[in-house]
PDB file of N, CA and C in Angstrom:
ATOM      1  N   UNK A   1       3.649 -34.598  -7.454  1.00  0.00           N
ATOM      2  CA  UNK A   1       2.581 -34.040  -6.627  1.00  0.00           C
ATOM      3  C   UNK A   1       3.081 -32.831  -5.833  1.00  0.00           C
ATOM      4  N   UNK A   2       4.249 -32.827  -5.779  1.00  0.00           N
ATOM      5  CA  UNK A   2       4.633 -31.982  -4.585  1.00  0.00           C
ATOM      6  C   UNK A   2       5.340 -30.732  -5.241  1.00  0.00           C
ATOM      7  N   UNK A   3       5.454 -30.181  -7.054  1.00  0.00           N
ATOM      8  CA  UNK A   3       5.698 -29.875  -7.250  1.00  0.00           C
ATOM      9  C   UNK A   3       4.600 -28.852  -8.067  1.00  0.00           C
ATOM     10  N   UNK A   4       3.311 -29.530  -8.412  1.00  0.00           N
ATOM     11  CA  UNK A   4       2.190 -28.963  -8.049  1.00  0.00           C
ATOM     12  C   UNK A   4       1.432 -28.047  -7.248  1.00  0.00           C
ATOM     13  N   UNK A   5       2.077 -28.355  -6.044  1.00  0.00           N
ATOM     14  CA  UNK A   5       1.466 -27.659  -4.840  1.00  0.00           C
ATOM     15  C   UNK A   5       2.128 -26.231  -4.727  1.00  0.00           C
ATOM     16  N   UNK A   6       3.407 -26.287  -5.024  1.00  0.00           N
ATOM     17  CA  UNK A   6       4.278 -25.134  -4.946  1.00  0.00           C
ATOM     18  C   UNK A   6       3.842 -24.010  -6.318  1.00  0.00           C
ATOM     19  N   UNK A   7       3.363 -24.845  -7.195  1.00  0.00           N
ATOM     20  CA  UNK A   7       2.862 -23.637  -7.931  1.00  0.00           C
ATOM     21  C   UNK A   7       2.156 -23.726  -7.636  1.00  0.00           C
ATOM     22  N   UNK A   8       0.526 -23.842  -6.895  1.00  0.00           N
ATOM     23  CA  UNK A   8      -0.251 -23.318  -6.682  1.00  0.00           C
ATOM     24  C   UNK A   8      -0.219 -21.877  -5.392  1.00  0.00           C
ATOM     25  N   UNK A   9       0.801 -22.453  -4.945  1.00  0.00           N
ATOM     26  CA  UNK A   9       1.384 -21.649  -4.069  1.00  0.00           C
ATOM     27  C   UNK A   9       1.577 -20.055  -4.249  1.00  0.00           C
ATOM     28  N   UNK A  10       2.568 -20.505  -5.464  1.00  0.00           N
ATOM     29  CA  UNK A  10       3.442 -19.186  -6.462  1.00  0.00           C
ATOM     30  C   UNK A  10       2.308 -18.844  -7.553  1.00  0.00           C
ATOM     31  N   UNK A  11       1.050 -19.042  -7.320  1.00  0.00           N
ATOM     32  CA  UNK A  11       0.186 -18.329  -8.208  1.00  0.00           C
ATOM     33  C   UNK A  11      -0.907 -17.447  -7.130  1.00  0.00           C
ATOM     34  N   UNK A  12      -1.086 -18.061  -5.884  1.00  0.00           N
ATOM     35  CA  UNK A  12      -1.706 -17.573  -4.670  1.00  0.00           C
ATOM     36  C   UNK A  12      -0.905 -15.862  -4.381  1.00  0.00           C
ATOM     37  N   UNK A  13       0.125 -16.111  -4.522  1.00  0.00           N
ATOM     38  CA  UNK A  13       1.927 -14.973  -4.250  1.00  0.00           C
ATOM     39  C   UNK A  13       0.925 -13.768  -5.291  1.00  0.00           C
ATOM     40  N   UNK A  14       0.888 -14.540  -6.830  1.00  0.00           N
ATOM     41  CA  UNK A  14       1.150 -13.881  -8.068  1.00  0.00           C
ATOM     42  C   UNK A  14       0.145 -12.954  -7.796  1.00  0.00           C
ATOM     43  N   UNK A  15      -1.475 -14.096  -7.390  1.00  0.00           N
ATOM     44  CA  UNK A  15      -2.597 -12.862  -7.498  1.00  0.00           C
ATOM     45  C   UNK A  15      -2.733 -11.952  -6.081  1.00  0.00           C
ATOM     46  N   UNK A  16      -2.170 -12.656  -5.340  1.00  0.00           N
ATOM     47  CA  UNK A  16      -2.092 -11.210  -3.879  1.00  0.00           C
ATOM     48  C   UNK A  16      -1.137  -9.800  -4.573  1.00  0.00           C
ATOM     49  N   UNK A  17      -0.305  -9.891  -5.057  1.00  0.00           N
ATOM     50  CA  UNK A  17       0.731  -9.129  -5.706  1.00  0.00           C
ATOM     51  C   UNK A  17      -0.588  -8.152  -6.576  1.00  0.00           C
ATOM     52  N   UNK A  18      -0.994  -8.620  -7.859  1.00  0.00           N
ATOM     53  CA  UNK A  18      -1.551  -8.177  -8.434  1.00  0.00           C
ATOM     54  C   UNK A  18      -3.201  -7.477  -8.347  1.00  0.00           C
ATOM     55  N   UNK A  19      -3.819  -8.072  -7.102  1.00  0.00           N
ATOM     56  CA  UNK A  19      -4.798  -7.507  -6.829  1.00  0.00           C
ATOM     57  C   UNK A  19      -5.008  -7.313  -5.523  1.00  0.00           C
ATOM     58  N   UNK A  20      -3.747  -7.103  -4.507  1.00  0.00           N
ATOM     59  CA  UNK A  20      -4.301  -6.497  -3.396  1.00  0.00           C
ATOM     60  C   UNK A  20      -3.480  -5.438  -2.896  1.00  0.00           C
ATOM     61  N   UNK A  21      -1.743  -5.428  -3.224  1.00  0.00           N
ATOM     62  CA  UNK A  21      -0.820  -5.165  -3.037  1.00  0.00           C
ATOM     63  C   UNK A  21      -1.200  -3.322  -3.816  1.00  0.00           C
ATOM     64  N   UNK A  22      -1.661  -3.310  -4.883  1.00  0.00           N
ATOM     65  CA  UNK A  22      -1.659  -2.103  -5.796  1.00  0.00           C
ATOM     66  C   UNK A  22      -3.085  -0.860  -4.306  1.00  0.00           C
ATOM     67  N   UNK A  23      -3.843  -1.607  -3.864  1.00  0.00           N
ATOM     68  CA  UNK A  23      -4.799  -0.970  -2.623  1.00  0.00           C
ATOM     69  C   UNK A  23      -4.490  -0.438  -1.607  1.00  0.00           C
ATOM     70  N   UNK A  24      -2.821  -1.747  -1.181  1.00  0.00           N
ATOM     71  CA  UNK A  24      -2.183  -1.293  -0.125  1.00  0.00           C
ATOM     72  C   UNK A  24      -1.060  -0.071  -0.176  1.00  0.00           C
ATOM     73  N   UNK A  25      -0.877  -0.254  -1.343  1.00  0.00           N
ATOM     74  CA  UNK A  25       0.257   0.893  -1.997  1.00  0.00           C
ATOM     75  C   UNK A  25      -0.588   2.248  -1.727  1.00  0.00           C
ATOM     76  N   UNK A  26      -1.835   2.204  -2.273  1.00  0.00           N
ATOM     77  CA  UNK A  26      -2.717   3.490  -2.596  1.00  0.00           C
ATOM     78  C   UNK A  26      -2.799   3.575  -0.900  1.00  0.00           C
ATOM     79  N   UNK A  27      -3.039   2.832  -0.020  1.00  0.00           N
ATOM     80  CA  UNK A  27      -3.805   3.011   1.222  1.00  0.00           C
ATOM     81  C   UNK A  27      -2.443   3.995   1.597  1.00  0.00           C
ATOM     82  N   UNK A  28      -1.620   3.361   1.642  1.00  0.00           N
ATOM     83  CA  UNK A  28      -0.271   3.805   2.322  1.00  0.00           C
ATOM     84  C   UNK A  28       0.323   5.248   2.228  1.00  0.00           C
ATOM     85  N   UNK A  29       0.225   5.539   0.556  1.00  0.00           N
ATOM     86  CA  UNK A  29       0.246   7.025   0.237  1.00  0.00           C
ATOM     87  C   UNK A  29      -0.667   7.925   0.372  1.00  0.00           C
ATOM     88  N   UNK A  30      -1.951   7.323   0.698  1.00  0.00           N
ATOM     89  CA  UNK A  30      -3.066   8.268   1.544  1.00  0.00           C
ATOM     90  C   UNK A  30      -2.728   8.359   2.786  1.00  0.00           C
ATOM     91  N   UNK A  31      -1.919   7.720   3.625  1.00  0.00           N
ATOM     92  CA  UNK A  31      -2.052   7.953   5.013  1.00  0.00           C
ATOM     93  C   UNK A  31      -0.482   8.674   5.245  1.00  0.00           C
ATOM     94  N   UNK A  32       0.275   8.483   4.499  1.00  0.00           N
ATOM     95  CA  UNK A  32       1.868   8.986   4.357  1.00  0.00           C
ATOM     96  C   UNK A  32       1.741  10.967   4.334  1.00  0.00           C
ATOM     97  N   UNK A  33       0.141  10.815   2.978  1.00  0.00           N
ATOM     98  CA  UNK A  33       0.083  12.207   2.963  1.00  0.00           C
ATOM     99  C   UNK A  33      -0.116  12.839   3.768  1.00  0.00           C
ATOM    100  N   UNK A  34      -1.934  11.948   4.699  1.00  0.00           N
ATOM    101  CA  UNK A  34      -2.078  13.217   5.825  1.00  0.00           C
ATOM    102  C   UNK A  34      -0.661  13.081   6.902  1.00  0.00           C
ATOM    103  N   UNK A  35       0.170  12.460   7.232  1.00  0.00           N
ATOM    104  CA  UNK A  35       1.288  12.285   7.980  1.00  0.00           C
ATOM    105  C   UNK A  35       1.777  13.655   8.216  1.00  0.00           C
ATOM    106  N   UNK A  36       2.445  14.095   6.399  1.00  0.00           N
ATOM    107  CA  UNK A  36       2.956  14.807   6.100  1.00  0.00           C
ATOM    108  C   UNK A  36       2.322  16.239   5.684  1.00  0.00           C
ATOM    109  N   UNK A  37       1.109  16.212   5.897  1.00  0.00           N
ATOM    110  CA  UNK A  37      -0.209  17.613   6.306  1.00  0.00           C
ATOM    111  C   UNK A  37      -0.397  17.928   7.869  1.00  0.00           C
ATOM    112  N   UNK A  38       0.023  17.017   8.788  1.00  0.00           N
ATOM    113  CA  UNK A  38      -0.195  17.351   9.782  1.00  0.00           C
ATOM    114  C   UNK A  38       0.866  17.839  10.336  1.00  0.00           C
ATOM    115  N   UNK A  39       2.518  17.060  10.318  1.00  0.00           N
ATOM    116  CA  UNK A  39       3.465  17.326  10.643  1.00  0.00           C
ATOM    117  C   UNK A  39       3.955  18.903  10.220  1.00  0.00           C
ATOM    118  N   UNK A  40       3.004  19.474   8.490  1.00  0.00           N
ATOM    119  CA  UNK A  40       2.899  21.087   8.567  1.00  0.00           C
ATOM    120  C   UNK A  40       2.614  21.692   9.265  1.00  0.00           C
ATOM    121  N   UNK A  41       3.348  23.294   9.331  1.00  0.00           N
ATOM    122  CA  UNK A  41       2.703  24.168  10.203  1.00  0.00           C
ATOM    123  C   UNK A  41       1.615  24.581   9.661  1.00  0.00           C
ATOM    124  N   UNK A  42       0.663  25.059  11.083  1.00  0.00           N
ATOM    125  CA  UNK A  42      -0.517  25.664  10.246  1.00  0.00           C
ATOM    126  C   UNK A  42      -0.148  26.998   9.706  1.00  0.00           C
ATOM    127  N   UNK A  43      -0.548  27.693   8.676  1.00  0.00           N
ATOM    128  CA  UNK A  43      -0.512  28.833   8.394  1.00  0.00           C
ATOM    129  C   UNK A  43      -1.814  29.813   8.646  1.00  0.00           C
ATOM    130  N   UNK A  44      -0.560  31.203   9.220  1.00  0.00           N
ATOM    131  CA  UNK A  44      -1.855  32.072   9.680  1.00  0.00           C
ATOM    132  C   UNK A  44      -1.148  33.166   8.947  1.00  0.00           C
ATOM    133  N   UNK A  45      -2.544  33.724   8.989  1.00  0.00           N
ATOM    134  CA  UNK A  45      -2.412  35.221   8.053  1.00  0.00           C
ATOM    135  C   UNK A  45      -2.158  36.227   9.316  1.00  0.00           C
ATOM    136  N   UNK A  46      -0.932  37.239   8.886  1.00  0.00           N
ATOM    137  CA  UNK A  46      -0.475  37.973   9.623  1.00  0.00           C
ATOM    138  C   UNK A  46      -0.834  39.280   8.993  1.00  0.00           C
ATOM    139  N   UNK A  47      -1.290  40.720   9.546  1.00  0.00           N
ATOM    140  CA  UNK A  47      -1.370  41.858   9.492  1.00  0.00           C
ATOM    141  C   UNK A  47      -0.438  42.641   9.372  1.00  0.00           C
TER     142      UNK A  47
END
């Protein structure tokens, strides 16, 4: 019984991994980017 439970466990792991983890990845490199758009200088056009 108790060896049951642990894979249900390690399949709970499997599908967070596989269907939520790939959103958080994407979320992360959307917010990494503007990070790294803001921390740019602005550019100005000089005469």
């Amino acid at each position: 019984m108790e060896n049951q439970s642990r894979n249900i466990e390690v399949s709970r792991v499997d599908s967070f991994l596989l269907f939520i983890a790939p959103f958080l990845v994407i979320i992360a490199a959307i917010a990494v980017s503007f990070w790294a758009v803001l921390k740019d200088g602005v550019v100005s056009e000089e005469e």
